[in-house]
C-alpha atoms as a PDB file:
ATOM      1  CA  UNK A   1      -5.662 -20.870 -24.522  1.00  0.00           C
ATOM      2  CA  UNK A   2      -5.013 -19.504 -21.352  1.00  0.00           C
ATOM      3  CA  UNK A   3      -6.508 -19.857 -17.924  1.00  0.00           C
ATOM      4  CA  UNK A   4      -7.537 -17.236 -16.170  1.00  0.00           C
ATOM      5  CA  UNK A   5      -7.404 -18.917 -12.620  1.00  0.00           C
ATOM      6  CA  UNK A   6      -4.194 -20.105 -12.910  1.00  0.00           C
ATOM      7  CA  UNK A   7      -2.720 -16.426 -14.338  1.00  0.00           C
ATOM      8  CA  UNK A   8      -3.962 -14.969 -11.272  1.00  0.00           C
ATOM      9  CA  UNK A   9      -2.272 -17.757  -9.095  1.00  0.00           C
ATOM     10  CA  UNK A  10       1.294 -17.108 -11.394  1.00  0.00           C
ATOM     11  CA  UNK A  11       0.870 -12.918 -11.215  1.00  0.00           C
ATOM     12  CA  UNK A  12      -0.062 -13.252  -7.258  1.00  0.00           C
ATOM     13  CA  UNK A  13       2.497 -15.910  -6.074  1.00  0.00           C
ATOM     14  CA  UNK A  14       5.451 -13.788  -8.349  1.00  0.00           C
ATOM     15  CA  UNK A  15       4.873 -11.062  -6.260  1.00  0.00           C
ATOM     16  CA  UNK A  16       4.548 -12.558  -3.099  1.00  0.00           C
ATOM     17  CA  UNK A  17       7.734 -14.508  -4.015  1.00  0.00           C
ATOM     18  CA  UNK A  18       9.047 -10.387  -4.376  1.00  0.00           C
ATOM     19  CA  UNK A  19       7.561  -9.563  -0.886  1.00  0.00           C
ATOM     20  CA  UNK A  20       8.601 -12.371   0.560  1.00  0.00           C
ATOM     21  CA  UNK A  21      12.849 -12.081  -0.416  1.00  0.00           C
ATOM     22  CA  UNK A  22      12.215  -8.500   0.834  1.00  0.00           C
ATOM     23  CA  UNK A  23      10.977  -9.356   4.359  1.00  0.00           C
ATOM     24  CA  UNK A  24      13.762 -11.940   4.293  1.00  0.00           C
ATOM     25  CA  UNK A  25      16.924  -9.425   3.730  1.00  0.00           C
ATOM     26  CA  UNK A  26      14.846  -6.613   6.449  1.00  0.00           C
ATOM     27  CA  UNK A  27      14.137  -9.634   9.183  1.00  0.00           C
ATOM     28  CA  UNK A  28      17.146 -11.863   8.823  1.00  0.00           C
ATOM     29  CA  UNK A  29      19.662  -9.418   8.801  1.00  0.00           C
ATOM     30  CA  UNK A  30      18.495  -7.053  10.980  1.00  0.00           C
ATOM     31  CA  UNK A  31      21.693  -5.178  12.378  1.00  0.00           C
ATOM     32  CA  UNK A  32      25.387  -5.278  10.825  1.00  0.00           C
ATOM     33  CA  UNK A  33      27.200  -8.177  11.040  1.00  0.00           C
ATOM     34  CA  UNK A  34      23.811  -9.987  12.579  1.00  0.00           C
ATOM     35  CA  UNK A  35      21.355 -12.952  10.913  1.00  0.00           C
ATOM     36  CA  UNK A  36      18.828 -13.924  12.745  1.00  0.00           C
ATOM     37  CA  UNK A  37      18.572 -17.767  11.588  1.00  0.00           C
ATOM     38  CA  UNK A  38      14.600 -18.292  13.204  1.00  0.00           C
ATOM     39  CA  UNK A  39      13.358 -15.579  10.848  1.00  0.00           C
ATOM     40  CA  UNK A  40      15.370 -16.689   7.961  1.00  0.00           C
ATOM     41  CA  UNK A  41      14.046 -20.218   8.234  1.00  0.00           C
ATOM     42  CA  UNK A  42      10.175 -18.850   8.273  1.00  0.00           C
ATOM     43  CA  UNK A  43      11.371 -16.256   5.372  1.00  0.00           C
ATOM     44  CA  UNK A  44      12.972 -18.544   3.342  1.00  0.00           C
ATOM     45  CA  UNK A  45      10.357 -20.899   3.113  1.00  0.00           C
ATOM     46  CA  UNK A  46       7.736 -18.891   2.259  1.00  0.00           C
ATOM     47  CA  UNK A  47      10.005 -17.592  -0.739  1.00  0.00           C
ATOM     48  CA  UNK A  48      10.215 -21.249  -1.677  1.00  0.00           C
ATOM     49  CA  UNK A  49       6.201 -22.208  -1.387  1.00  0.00           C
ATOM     50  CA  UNK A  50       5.878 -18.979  -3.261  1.00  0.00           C
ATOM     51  CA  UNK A  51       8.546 -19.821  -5.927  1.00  0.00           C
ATOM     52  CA  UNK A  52       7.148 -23.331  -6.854  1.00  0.00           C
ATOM     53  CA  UNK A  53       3.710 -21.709  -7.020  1.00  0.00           C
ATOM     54  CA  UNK A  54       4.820 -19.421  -9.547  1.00  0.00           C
ATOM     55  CA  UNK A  55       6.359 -22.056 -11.565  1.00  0.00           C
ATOM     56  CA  UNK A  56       3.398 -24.235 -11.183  1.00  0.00           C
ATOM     57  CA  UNK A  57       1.001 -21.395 -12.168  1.00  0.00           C
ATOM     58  CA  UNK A  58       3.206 -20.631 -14.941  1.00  0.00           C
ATOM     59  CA  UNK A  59       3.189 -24.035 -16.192  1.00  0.00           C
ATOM     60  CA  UNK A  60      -0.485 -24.348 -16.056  1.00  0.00           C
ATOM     61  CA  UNK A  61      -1.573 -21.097 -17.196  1.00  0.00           C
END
C-alpha cells in the first residue's frame, strides 16, 4: 500500500533535487573558464540533502 505522505516527500524532494543541479551549473560556473567554489559548496549540498530525501521517500513510500 502506499503512503501518501511519503509520495509527496519522494515527488517534492526529486524535483528540488532538479532545481537544485540547475542553480548549481547557473551559480558555480558563472562566466567561462570561472567556478565559483562558495556557491558550489552551498549548491552541492542541497542536491545531496535533496537526493537522500528522494531515496528515503522512495523507500518508504
Amino acid at each position: 500500500m502506499i503512503h501518501e505522505g511519503w509520495a509527496f516527500v519522494c515527488v517534492t524532494c526529486f524535483w528540488g533535487w532538479i532545481v537544485a543541479t540547475a542553480g548549481f551549473i547557473i551559480k558555480s560556473f558563472s562566466g567561462r573558464d570561472t567556478f565559483n567554489g562558495r556557491p558550489a559548496a552551498l549548491w552541492g549540498t542541497i542536491i545531496v540533502l535533496f537526493y537522500c530525501l528522494w531515496v528515503t521517500g522512495m523507500l518508504n513510500s
